[in-house]
C-alpha atoms as a PDB file:
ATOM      1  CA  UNK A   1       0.000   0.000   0.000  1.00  0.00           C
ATOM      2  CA  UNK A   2       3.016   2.158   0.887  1.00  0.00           C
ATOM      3  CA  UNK A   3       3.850   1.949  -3.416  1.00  0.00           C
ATOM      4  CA  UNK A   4       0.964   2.341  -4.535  1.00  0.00           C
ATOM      5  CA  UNK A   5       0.634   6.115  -2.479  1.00  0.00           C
ATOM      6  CA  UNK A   6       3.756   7.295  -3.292  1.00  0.00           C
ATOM      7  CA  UNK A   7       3.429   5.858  -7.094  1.00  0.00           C
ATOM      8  CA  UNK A   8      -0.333   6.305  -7.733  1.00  0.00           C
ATOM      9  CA  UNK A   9      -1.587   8.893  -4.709  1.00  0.00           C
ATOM     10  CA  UNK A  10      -3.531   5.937  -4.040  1.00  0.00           C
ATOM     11  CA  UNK A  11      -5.548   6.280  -0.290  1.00  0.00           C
ATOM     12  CA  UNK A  12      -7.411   3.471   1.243  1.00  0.00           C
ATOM     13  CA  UNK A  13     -10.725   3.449   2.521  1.00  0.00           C
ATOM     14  CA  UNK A  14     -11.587  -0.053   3.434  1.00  0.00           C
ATOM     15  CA  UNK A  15      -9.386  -3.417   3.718  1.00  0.00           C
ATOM     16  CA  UNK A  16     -10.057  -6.687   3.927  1.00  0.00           C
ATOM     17  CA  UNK A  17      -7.410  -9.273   4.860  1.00  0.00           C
ATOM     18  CA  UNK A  18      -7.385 -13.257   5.101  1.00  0.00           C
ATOM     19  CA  UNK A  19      -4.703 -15.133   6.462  1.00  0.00           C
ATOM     20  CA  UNK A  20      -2.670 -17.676   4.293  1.00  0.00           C
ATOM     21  CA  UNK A  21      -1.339 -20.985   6.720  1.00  0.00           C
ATOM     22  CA  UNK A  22      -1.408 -23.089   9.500  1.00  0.00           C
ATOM     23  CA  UNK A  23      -0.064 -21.272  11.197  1.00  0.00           C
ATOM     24  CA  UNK A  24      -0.858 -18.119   9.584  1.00  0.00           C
ATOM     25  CA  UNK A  25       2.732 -17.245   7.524  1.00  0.00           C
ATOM     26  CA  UNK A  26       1.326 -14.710   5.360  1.00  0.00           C
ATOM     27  CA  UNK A  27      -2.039 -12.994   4.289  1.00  0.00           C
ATOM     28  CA  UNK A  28      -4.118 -11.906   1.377  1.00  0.00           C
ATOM     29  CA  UNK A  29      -5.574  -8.602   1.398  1.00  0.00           C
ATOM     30  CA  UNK A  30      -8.308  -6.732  -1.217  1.00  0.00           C
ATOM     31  CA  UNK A  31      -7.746  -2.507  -0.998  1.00  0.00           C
ATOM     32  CA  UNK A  32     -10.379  -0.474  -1.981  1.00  0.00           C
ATOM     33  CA  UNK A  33      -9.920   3.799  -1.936  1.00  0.00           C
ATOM     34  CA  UNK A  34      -9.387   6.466  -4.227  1.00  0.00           C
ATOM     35  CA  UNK A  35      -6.880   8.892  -5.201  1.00  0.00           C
ATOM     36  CA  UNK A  36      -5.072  10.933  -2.598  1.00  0.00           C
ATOM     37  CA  UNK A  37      -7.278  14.845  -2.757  1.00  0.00           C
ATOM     38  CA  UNK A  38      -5.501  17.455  -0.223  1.00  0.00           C
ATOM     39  CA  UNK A  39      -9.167  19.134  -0.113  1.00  0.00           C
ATOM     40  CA  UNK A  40     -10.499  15.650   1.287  1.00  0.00           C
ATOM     41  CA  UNK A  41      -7.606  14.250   2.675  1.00  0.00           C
ATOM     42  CA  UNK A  42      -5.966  15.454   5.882  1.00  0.00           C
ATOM     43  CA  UNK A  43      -1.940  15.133   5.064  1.00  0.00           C
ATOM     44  CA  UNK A  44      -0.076  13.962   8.190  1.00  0.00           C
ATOM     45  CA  UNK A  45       3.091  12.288   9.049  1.00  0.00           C
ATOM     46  CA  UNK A  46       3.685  10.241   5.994  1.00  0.00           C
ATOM     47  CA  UNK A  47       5.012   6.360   6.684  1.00  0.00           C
ATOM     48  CA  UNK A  48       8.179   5.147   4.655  1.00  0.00           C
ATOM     49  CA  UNK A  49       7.792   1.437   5.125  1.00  0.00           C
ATOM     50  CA  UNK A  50       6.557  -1.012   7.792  1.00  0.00           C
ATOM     51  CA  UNK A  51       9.030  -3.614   9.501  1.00  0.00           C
ATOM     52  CA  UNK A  52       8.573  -7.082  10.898  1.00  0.00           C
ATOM     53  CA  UNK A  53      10.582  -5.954  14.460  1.00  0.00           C
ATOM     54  CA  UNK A  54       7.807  -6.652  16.913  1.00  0.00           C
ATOM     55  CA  UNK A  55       5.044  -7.683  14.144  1.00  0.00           C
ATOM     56  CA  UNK A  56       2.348  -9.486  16.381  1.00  0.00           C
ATOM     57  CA  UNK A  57      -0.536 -11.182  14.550  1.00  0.00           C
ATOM     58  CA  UNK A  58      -3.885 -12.795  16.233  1.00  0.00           C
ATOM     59  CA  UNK A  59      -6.124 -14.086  13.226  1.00  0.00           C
ATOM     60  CA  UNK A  60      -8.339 -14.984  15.875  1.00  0.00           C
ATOM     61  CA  UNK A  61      -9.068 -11.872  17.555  1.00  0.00           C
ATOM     62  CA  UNK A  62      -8.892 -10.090  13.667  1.00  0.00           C
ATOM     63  CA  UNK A  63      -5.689  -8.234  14.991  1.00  0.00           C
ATOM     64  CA  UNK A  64      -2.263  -7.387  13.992  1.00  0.00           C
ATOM     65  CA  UNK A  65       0.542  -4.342  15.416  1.00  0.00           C
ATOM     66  CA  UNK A  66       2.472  -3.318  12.968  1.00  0.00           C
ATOM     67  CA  UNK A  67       5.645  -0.752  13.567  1.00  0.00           C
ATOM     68  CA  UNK A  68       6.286   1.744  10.906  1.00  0.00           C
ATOM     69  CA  UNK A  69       9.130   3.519   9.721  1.00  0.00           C
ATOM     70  CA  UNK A  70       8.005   7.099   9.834  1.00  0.00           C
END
């Protein structure tokens, strides 16, 4: 999602994710949004890339922490 911002503006409005595994190893997701508009779209601190350090995912609760590089 990170590429597709900084390639395409692209901003995302809803996600839906599925986990891939027993145990869960990796996960599918569908994006849907629209193009980035500064009159619609607040601009804050912008995120450079996200890191597996500390990545903590709970397909049964439908959770996941994820620490960005900002």
């Amino acid at each position: 999602m990170i590429q597709l911002h900084d390639s395409e503006g692209f901003v995302a409005r809803e996600i839906e994710a599925r986990p891939l595994g027993s145990p869960p190893t990796s996960l599918v997701a569908s994006l849907r949004g629209e193009v980035f508009d500064p009159a619609r779209h607040p601009a804050r601190t912008e995120v450079k890339a996200a890191t597996l350090h500390h990545l903590v995912f709970d397909p049964k609760r439908g959770r996941a922490r994820v620490i960005v590089d900002i």
